[in-house]
C-alpha atoms as a PDB file:
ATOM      1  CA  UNK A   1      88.445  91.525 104.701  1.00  0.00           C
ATOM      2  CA  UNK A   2      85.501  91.471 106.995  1.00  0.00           C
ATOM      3  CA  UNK A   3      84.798  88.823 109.709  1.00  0.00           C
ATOM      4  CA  UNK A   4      81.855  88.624 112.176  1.00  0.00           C
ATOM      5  CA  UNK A   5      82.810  87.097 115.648  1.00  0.00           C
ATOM      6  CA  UNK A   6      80.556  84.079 116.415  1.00  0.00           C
ATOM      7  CA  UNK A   7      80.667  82.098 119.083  1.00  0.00           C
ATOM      8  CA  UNK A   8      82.702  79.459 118.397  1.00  0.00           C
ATOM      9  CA  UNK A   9      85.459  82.696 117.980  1.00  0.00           C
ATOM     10  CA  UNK A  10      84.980  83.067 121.689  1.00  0.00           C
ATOM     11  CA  UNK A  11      85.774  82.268 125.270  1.00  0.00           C
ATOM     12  CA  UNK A  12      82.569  81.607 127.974  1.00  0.00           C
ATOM     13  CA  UNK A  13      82.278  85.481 128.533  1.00  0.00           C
ATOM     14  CA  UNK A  14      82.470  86.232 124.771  1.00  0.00           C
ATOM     15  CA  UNK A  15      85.860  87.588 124.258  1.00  0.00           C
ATOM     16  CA  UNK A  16      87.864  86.256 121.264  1.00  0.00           C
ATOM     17  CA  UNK A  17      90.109  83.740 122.481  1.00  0.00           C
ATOM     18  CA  UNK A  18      93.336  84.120 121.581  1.00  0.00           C
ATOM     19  CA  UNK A  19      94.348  82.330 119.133  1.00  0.00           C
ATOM     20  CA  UNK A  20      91.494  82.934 116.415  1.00  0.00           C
ATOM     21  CA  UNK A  21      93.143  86.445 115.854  1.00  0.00           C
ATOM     22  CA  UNK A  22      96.094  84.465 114.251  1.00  0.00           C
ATOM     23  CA  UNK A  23      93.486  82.473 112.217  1.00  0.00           C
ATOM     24  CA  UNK A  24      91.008  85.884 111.290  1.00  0.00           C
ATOM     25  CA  UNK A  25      94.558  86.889 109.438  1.00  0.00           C
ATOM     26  CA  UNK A  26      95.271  83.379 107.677  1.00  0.00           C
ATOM     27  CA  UNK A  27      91.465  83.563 106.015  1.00  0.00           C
ATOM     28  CA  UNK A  28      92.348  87.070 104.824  1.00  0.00           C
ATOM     29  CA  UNK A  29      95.806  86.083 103.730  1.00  0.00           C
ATOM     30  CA  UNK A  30      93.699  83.429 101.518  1.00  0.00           C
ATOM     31  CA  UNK A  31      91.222  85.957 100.454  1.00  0.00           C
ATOM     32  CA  UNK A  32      93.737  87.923  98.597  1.00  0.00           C
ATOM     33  CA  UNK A  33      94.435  85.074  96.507  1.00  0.00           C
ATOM     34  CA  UNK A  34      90.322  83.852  96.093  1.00  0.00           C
ATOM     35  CA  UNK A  35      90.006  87.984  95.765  1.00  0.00           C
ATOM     36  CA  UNK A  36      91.952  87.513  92.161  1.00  0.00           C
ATOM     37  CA  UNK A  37      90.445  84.399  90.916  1.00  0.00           C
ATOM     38  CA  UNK A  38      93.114  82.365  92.441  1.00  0.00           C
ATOM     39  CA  UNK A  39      93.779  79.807  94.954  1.00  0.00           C
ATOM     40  CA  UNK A  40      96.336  79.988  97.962  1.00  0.00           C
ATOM     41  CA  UNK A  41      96.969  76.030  96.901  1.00  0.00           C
ATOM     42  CA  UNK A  42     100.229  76.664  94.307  1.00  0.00           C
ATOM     43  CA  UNK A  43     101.630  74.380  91.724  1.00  0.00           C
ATOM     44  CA  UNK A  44     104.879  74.056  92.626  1.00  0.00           C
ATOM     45  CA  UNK A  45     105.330  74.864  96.365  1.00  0.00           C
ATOM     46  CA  UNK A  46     103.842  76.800  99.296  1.00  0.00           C
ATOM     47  CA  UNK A  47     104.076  79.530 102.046  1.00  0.00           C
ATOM     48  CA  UNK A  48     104.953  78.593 105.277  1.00  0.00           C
ATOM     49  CA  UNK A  49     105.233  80.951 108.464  1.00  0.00           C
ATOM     50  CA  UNK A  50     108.430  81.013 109.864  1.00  0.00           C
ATOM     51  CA  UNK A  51     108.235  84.179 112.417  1.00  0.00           C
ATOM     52  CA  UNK A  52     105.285  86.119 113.965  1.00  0.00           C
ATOM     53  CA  UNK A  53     105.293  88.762 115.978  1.00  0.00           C
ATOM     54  CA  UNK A  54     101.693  89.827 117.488  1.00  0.00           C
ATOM     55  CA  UNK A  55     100.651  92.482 119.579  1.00  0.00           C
ATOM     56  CA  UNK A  56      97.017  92.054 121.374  1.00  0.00           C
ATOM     57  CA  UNK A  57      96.013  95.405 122.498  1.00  0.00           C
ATOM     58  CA  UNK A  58      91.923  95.046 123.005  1.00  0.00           C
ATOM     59  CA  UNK A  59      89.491  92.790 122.893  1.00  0.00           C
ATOM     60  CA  UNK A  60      86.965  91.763 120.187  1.00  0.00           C
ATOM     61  CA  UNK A  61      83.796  90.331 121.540  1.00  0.00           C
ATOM     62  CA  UNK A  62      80.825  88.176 120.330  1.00  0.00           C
ATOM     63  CA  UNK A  63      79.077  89.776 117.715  1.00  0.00           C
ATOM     64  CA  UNK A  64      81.599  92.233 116.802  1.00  0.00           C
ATOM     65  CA  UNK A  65      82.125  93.033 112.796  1.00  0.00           C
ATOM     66  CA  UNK A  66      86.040  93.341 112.479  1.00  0.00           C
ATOM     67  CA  UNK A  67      88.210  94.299 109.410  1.00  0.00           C
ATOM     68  CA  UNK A  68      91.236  92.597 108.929  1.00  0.00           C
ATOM     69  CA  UNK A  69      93.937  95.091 106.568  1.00  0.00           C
ATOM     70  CA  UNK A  70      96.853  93.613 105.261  1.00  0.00           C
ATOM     71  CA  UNK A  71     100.293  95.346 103.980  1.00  0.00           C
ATOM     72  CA  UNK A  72     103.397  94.529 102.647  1.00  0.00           C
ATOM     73  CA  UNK A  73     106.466  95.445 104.838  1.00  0.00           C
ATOM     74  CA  UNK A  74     109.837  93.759 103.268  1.00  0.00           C
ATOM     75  CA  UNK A  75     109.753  91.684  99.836  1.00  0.00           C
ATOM     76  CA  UNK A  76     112.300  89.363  99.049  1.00  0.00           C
ATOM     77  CA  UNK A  77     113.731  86.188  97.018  1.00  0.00           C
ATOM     78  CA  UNK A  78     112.243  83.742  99.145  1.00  0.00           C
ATOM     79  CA  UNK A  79     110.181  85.043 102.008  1.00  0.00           C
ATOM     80  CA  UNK A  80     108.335  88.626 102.404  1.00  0.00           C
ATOM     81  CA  UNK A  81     106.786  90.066 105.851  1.00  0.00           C
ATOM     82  CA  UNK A  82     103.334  91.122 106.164  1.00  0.00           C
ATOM     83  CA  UNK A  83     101.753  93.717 109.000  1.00  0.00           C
ATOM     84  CA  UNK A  84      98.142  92.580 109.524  1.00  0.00           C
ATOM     85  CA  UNK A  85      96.019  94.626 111.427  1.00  0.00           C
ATOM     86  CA  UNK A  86      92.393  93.503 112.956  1.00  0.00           C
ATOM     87  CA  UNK A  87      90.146  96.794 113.483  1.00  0.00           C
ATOM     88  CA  UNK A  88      86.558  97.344 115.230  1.00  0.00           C
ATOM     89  CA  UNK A  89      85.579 100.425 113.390  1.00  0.00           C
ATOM     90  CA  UNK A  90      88.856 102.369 113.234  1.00  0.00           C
ATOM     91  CA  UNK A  91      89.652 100.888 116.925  1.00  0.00           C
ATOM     92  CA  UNK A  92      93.049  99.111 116.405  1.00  0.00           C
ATOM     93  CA  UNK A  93      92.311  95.443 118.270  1.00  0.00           C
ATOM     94  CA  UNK A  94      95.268  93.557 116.944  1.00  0.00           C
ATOM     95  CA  UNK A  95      98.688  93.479 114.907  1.00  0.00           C
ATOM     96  CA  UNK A  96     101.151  91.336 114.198  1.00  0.00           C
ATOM     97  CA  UNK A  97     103.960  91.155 111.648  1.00  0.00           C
ATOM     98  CA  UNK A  98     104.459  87.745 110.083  1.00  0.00           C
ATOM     99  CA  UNK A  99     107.204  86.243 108.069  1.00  0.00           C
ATOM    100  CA  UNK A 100     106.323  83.836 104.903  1.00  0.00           C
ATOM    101  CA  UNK A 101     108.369  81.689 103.534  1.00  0.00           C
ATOM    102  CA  UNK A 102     108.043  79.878 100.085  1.00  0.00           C
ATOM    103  CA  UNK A 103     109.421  76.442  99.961  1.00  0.00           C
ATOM    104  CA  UNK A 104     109.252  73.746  97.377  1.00  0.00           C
ATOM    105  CA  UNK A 105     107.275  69.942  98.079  1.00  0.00           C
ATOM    106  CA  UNK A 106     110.562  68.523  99.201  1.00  0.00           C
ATOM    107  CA  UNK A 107     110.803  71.190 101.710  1.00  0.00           C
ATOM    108  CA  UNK A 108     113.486  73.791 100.236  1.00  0.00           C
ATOM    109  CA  UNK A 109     113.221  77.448 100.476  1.00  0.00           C
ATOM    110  CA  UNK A 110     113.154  78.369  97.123  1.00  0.00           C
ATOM    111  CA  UNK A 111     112.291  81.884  94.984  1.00  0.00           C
ATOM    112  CA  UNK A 112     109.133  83.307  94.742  1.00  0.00           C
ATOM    113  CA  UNK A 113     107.253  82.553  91.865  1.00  0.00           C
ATOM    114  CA  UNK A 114     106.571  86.245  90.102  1.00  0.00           C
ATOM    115  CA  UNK A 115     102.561  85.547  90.238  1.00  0.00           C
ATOM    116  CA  UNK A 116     103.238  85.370  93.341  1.00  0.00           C
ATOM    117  CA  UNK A 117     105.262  87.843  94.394  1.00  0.00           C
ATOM    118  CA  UNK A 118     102.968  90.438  91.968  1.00  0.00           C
ATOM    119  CA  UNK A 119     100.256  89.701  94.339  1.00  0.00           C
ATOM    120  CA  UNK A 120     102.038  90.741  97.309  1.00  0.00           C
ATOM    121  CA  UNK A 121     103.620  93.227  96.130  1.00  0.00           C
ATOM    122  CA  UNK A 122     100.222  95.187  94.999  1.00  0.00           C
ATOM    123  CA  UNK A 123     100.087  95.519  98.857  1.00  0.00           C
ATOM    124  CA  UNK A 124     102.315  97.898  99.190  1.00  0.00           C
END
């Protein structure tokens, strides 16, 4: 997925603060469901992060045109980890690893819906 930086994305001297990297991967998280016809917004439960790891290793700054990629590392019952990766050009700015959980309305960690779990796993 592609994302400008504007400058709400950024500090005073136009770097991206830090926490928008977090949020450039949630919107392309989204966008693989919206990329299908779909919406992130599931019937019978939801995906919730329970562990990130992230790794900022340059800056992106006002203006900048980044990619975000997204891959599947581990799938299982209930939860799968994702690497996402934010590039400027092929310039690696950003990774993290991120675990999602699915859990029920009540709250309950609960299987993966195969519709679901399709989806991710086409990332591999």
């Amino acid at each position: 997925m592609t994302i400008r930086v504007y400058y709400e994305d950024t500090d005073v001297g136009g770097v991206v603060y830090h926490s928008n990297y977090l949020n450039f991967c949630e919107r392309a998280r989204s966008h693989l469901f919206f990329d299908v016809g779909r919406s992130p917004i599931l019937e019978g439960g939801h995906f919730v992060a329970k562990h990130i790891e992230a790794d900022y290793l340059k800056s992106a700054k006002l203006g900048d045109l980044l990619e975000v990629k997204t891959s599947l590392v581990e799938m299982k019952k209930a939860s799968f980890t994702l690497l996402q990766q934010v590039f400027r050009d092929a310039e690696l700015l950003f990774e993290m690893t991120i675990v999602l959980v699915y859990i029920d309305f009540s709250g309950k960690m609960t299987k993966i819906p195969d519709e679901e779990k399709d989806l991710f796993l086409s990332l591999q």
